[in-house]
N, C-alpha and C. Protein backbone atom coordinates (compact mmCIF):
# COMPACT_ATOMS: atom_id res chain seq x y z
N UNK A 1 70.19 -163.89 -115.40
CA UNK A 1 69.09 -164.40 -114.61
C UNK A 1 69.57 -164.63 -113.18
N UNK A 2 68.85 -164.26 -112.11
CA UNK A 2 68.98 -164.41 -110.93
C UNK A 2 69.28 -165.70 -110.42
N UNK A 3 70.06 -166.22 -109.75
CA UNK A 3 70.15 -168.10 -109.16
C UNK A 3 69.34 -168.38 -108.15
N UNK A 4 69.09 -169.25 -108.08
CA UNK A 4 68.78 -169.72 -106.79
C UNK A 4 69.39 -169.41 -105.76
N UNK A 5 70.15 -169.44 -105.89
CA UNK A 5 70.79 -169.09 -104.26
C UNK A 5 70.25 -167.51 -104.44
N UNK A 6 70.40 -166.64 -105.08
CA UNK A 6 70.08 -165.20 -104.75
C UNK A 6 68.57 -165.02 -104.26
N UNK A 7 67.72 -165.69 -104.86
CA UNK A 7 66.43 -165.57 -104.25
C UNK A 7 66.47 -166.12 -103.02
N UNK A 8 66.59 -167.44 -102.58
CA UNK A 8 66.80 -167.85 -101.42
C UNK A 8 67.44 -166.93 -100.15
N UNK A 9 67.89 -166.12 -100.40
CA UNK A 9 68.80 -165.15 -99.76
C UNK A 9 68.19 -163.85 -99.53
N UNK A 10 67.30 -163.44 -100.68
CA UNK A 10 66.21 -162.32 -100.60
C UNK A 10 64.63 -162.88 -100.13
N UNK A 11 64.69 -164.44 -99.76
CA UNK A 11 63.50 -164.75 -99.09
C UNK A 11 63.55 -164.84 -98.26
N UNK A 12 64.53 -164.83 -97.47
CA UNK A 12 65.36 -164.67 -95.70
C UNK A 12 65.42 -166.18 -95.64
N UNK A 13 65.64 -166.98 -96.70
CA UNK A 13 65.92 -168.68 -95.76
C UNK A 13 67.37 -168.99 -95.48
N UNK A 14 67.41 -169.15 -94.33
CA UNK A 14 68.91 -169.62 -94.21
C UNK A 14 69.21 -171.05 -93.85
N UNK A 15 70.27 -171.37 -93.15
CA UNK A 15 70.54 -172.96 -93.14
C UNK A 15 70.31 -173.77 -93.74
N UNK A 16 71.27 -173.98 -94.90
CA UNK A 16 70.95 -175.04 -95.75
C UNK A 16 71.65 -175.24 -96.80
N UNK A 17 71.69 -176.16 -97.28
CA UNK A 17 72.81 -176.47 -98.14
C UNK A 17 72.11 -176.74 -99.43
N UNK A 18 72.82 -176.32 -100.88
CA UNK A 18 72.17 -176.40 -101.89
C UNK A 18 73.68 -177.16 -102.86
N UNK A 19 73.24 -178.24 -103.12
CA UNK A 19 74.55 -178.37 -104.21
C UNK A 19 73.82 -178.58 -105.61
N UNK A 20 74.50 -177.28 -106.20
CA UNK A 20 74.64 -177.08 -107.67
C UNK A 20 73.65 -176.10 -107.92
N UNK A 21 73.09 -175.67 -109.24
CA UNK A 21 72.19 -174.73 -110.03
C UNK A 21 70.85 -175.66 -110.59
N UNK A 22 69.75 -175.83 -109.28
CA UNK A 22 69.00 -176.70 -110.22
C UNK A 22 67.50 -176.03 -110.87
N UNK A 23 67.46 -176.47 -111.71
CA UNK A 23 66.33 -175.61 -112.93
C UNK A 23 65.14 -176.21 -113.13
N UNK A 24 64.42 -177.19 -112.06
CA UNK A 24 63.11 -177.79 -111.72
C UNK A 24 63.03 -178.01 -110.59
N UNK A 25 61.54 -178.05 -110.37
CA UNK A 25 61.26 -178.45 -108.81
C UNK A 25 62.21 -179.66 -108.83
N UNK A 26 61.81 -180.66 -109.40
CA UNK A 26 62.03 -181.93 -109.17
C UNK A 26 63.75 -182.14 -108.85
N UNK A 27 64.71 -181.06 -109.59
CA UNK A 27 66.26 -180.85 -109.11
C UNK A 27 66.19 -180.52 -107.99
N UNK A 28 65.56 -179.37 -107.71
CA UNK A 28 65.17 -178.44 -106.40
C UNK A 28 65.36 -179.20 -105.14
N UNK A 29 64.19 -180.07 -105.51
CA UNK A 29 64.08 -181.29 -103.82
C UNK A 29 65.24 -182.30 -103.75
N UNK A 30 66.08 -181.94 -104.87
CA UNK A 30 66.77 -183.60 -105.13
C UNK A 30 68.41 -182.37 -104.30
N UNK A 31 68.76 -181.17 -104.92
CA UNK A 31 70.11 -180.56 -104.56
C UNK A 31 69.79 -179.78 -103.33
N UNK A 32 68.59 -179.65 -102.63
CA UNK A 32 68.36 -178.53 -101.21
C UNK A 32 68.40 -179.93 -100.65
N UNK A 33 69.17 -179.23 -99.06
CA UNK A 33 68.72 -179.79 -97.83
C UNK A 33 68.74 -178.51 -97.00
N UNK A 34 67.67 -178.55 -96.02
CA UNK A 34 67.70 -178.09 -94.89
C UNK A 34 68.44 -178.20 -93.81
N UNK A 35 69.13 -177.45 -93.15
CA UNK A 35 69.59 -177.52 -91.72
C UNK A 35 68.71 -177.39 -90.48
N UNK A 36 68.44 -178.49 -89.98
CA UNK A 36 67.51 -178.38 -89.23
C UNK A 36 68.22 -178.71 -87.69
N UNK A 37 69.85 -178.56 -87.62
CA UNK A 37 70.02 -178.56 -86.19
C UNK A 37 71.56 -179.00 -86.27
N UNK A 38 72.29 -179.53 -85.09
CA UNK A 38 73.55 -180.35 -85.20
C UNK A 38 73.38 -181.25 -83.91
N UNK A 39 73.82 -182.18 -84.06
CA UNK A 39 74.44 -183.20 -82.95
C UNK A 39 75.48 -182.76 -82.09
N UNK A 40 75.69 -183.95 -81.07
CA UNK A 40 76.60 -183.48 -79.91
C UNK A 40 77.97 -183.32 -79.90
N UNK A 41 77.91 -183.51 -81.35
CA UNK A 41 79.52 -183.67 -81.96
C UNK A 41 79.62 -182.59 -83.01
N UNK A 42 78.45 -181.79 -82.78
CA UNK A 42 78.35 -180.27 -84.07
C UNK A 42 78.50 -180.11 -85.49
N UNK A 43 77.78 -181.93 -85.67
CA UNK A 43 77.80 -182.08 -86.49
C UNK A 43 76.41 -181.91 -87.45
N UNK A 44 76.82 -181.08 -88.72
CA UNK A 44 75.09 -180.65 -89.40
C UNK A 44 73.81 -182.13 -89.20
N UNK A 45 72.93 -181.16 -89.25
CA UNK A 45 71.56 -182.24 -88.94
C UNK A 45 71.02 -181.59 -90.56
N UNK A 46 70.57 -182.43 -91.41
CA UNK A 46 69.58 -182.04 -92.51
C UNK A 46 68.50 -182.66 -92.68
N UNK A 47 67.39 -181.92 -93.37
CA UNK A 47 66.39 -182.54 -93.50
C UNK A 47 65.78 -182.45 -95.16
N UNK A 48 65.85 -183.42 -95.95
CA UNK A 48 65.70 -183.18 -97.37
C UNK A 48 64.16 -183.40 -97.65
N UNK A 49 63.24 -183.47 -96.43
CA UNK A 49 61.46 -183.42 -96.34
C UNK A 49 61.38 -182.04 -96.80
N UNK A 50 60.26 -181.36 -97.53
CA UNK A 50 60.33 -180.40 -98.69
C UNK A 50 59.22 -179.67 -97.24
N UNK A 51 58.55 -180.65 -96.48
CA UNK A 51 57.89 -179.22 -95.48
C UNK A 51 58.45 -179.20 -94.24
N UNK A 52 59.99 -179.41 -94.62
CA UNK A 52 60.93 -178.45 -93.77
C UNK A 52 61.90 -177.11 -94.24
N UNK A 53 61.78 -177.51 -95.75
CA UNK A 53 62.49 -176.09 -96.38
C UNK A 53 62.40 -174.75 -95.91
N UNK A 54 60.66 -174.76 -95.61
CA UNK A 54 60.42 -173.24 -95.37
C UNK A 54 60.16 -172.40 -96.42
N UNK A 55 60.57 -173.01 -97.87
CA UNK A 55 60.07 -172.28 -99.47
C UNK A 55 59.46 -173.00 -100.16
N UNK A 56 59.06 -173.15 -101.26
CA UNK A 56 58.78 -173.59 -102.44
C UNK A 56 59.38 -173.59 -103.37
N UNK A 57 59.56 -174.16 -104.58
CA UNK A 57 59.71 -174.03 -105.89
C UNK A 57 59.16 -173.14 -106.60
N UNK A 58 57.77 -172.52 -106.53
CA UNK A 58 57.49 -171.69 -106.99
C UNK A 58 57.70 -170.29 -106.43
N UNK A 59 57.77 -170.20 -105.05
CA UNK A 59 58.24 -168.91 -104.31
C UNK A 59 59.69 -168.47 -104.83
N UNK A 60 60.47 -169.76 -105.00
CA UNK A 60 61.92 -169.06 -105.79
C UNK A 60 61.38 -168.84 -107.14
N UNK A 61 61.22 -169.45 -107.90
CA UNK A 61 61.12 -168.72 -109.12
C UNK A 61 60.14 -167.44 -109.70
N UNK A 62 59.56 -167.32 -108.66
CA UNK A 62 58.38 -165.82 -108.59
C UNK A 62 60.06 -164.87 -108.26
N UNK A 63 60.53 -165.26 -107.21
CA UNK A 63 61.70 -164.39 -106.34
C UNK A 63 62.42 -164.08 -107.64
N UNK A 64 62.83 -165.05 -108.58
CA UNK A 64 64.00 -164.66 -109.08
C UNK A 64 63.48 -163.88 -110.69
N UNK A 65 62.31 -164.48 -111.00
CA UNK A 65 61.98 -163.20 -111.79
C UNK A 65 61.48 -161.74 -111.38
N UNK A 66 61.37 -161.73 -109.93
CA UNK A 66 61.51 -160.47 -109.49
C UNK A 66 62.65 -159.94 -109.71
N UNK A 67 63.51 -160.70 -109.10
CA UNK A 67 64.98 -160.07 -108.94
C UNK A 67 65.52 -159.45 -110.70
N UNK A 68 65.19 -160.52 -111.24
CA UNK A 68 65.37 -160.23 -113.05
C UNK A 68 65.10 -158.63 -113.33
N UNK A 69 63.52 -159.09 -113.18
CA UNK A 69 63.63 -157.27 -113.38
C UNK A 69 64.01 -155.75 -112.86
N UNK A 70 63.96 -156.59 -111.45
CA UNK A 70 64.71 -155.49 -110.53
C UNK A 70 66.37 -154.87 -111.16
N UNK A 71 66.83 -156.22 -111.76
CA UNK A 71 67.87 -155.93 -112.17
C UNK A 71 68.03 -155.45 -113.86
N UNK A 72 67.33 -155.46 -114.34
CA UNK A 72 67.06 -155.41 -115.77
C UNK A 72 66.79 -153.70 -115.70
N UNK A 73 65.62 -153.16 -114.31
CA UNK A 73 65.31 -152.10 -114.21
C UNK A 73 66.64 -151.16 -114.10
N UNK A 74 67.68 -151.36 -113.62
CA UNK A 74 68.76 -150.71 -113.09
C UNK A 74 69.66 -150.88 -113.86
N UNK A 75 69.63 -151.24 -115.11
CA UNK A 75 70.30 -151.75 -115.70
C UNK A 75 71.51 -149.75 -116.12
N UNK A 76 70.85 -149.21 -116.22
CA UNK A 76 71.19 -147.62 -115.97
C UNK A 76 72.59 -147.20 -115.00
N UNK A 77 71.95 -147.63 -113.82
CA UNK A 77 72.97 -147.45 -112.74
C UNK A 77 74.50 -148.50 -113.03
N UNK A 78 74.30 -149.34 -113.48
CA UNK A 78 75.44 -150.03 -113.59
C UNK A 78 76.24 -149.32 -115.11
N UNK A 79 75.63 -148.87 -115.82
CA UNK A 79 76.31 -148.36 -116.89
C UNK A 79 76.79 -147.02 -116.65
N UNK A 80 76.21 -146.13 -115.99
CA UNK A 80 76.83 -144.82 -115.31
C UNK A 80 77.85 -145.28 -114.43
N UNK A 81 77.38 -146.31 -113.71
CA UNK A 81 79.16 -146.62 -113.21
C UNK A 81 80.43 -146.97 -113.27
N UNK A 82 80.33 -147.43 -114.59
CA UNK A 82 81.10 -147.92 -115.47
C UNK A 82 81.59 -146.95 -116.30
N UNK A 83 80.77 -145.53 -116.51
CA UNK A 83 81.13 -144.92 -117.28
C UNK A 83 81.80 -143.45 -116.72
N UNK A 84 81.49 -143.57 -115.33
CA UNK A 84 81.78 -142.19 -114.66
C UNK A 84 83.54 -142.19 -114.36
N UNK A 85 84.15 -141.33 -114.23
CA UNK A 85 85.08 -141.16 -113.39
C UNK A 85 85.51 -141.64 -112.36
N UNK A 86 86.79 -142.53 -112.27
CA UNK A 86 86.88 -142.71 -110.61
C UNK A 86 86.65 -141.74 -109.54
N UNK A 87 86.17 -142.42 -108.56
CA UNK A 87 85.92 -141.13 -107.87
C UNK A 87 86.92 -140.10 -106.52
N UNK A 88 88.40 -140.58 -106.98
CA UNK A 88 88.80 -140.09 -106.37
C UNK A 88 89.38 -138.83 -107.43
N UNK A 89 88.95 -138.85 -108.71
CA UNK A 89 89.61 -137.90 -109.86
C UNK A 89 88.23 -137.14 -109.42
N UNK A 90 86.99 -137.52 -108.88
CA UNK A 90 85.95 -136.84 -108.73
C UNK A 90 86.01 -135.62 -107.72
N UNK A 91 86.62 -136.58 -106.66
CA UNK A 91 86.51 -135.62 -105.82
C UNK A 91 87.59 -134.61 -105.53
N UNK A 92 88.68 -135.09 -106.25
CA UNK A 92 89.71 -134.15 -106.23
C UNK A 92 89.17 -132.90 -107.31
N UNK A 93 88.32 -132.98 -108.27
CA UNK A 93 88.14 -132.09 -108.72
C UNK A 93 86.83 -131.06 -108.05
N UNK A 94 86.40 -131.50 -107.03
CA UNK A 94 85.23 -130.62 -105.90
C UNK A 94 86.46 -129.62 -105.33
N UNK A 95 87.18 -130.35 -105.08
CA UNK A 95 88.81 -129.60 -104.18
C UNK A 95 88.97 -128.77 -104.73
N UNK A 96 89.57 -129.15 -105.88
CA UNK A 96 90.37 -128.09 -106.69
C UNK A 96 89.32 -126.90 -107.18
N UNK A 97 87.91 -127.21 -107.10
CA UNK A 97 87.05 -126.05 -107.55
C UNK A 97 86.08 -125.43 -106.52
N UNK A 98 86.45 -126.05 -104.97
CA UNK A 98 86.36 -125.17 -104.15
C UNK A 98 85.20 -125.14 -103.74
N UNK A 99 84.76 -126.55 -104.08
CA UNK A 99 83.26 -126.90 -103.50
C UNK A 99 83.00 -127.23 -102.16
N UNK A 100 84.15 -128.09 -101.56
CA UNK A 100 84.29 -128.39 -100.12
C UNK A 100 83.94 -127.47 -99.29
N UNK A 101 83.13 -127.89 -98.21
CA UNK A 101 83.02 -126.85 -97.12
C UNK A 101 84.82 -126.45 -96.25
N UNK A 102 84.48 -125.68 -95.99
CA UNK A 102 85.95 -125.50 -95.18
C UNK A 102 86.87 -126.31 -94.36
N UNK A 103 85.84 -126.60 -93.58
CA UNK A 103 86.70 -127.83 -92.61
C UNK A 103 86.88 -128.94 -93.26
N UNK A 104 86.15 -129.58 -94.26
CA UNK A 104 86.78 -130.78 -95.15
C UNK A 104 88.02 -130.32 -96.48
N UNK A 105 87.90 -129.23 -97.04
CA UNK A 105 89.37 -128.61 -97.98
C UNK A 105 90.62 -128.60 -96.48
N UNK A 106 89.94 -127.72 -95.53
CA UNK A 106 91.55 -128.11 -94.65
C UNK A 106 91.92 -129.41 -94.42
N UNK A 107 91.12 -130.75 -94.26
CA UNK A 107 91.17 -132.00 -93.67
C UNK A 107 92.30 -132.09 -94.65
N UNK A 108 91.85 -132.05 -95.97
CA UNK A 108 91.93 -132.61 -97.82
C UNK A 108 93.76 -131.94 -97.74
N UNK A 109 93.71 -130.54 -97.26
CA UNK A 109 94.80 -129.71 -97.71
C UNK A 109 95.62 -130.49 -96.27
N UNK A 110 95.69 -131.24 -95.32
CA UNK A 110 96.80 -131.38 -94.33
C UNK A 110 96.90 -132.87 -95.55
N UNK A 111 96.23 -133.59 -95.93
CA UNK A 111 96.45 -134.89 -96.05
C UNK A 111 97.73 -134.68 -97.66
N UNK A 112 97.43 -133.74 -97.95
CA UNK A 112 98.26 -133.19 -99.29
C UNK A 112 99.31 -132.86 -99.02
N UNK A 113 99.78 -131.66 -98.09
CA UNK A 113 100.69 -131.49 -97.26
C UNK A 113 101.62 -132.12 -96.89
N UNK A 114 100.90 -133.41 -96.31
CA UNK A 114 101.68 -134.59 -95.54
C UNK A 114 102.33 -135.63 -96.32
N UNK A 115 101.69 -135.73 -97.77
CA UNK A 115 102.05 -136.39 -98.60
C UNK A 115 101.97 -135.76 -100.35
N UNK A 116 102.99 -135.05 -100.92
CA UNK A 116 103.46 -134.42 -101.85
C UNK A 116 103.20 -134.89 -102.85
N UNK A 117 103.06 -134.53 -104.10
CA UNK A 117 103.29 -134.83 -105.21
C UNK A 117 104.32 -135.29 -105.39
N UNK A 118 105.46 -136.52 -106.08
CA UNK A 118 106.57 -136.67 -106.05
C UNK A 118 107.44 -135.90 -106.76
């Protein structure tokens, strides 16, 4: 499941401090503060008034069951990546079969050159 902080981050809010993982509004208003500036000593200014956040409680949790499925959807791509070849065994095998356009096999063939098989 997506955190809070990840939605917050895909809702563009920034400045602000969140301590901990909280799982109700009522945590929500109690672990967010807002940054709403610094003093002359640069020191953070917060504001824990809920119509200074700039979100809701319900805007994150719409966000993060978006994100859920977004990620649930892709769930594909992460298993092909996991399952493919590194890709430098990848691309050494484009080399070796002569897929490279020319000027990138010569780039490929000085960098080989320069450094041998032991």
């Amino acid at each position: 499941m997506a955190k809070v902080i990840d939605a917050l981050n895909s809702l563009n809010i920034k400045k602000f401090i969140l301590n901990g993982e909280p799982t109700s509004e009522d945590e929500f208003n109690k672990m967010f503060l807002k940054v709403t500036g610094s003093d002359e000593n640069n020191t953070v200014i917060t504001s824990s008034n809920k119509s200074d956040f700039g979100v809701t409680w319900k805007q994150i949790t719409d966000k993060q069951k978006e994100l859920d499925v977004e990620y649930d959807k892709n769930e594909y791509q992460r298993d092909r990546q996991d399952a493919y070849p590194p890709i430098g065994d990848q691309l050494d095998a484009l080399y070796h079969g002569g897929v490279f356009p020319k000027e990138m096999a010569d780039l490929i063939k000085l960098v080989k050159d320069k450094y041998p098989k032991g």
